[in-house]
C-alpha atoms as a PDB file:
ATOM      1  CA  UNK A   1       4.355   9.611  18.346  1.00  0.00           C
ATOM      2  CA  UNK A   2       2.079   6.914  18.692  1.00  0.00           C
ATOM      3  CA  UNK A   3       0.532   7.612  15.153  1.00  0.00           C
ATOM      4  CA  UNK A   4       4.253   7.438  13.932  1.00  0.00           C
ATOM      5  CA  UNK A   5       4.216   4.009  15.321  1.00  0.00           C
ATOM      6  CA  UNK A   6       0.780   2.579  14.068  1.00  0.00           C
ATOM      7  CA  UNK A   7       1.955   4.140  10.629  1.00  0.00           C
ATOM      8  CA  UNK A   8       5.541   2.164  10.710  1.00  0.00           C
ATOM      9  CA  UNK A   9       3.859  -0.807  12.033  1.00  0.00           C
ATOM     10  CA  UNK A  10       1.033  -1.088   8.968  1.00  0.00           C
ATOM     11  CA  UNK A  11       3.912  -0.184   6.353  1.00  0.00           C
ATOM     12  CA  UNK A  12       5.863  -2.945   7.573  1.00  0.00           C
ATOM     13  CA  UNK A  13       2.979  -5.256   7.936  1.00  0.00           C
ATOM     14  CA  UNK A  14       1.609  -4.665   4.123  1.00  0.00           C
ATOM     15  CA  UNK A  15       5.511  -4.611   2.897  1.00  0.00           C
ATOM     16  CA  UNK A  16       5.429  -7.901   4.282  1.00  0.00           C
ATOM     17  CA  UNK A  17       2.067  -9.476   2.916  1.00  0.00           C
ATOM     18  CA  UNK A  18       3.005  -7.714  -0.475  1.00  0.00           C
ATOM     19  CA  UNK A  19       6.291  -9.697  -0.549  1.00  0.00           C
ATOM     20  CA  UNK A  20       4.477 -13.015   0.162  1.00  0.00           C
ATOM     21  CA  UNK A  21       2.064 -12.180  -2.741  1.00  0.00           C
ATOM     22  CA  UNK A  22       4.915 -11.211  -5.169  1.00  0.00           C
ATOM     23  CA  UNK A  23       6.347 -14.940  -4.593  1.00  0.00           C
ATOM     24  CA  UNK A  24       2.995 -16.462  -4.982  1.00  0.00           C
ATOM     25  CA  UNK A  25       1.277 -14.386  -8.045  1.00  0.00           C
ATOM     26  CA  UNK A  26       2.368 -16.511 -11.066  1.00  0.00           C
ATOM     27  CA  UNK A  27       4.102 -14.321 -13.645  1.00  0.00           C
ATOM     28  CA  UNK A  28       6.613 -12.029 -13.611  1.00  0.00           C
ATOM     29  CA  UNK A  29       6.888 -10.444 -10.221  1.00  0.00           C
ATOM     30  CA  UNK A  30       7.913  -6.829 -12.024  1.00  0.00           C
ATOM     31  CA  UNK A  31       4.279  -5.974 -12.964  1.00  0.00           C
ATOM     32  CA  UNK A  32       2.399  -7.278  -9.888  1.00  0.00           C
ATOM     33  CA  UNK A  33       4.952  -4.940  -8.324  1.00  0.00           C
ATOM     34  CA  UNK A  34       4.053  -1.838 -10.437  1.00  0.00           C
ATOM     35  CA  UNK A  35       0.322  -2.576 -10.090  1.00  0.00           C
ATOM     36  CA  UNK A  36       0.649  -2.542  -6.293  1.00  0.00           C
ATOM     37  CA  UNK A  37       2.532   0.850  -6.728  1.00  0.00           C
ATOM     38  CA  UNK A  38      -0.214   1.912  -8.808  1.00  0.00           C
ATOM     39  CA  UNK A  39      -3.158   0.785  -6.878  1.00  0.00           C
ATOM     40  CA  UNK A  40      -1.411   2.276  -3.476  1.00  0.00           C
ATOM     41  CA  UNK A  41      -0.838   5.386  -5.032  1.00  0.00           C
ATOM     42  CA  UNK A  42      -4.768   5.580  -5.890  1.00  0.00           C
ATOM     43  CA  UNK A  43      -5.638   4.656  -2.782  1.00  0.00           C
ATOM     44  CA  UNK A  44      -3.366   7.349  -1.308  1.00  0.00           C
ATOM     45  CA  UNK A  45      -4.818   9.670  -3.794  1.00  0.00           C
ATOM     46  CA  UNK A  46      -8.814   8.760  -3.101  1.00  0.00           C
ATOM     47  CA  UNK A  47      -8.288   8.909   0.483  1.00  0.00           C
ATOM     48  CA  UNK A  48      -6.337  12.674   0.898  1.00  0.00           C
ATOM     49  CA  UNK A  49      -9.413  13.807  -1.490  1.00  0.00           C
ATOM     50  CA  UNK A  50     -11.822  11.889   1.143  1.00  0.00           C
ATOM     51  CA  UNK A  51     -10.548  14.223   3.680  1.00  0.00           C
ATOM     52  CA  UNK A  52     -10.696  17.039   1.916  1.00  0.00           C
ATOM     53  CA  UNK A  53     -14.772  16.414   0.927  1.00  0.00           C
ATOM     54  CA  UNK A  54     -15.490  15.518   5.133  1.00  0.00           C
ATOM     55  CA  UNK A  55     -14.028  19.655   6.128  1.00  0.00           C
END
């Protein structure tokens, strides 16, 4: 439960800091969006294949 928590609490967090970024990046806020997606996504990727390398 408690890692259920910490996980909510650090989605909400970066949802929120990705917001303020998407107001403050200068262009259209459509792209910055899909290259956070992206760069999540390979973060996501790089860091299940991190665990898998440690076993």
């Amino acid at each position: 439960m408690m890692q259920y928590r910490t996980t909510v609490g650090w989605s909400l967090i970066t949802s929120g800091i990705v917001t303020l970024l998407l107001k403050v990046l200068p262009g259209n806020s459509l792209w910055w969006g899909i290259a956070f997606l992206i760069i999540g996504i390979t973060v996501l990727f790089l860091r299940k294949n991190d665990n898998v390398l440690e076993r």
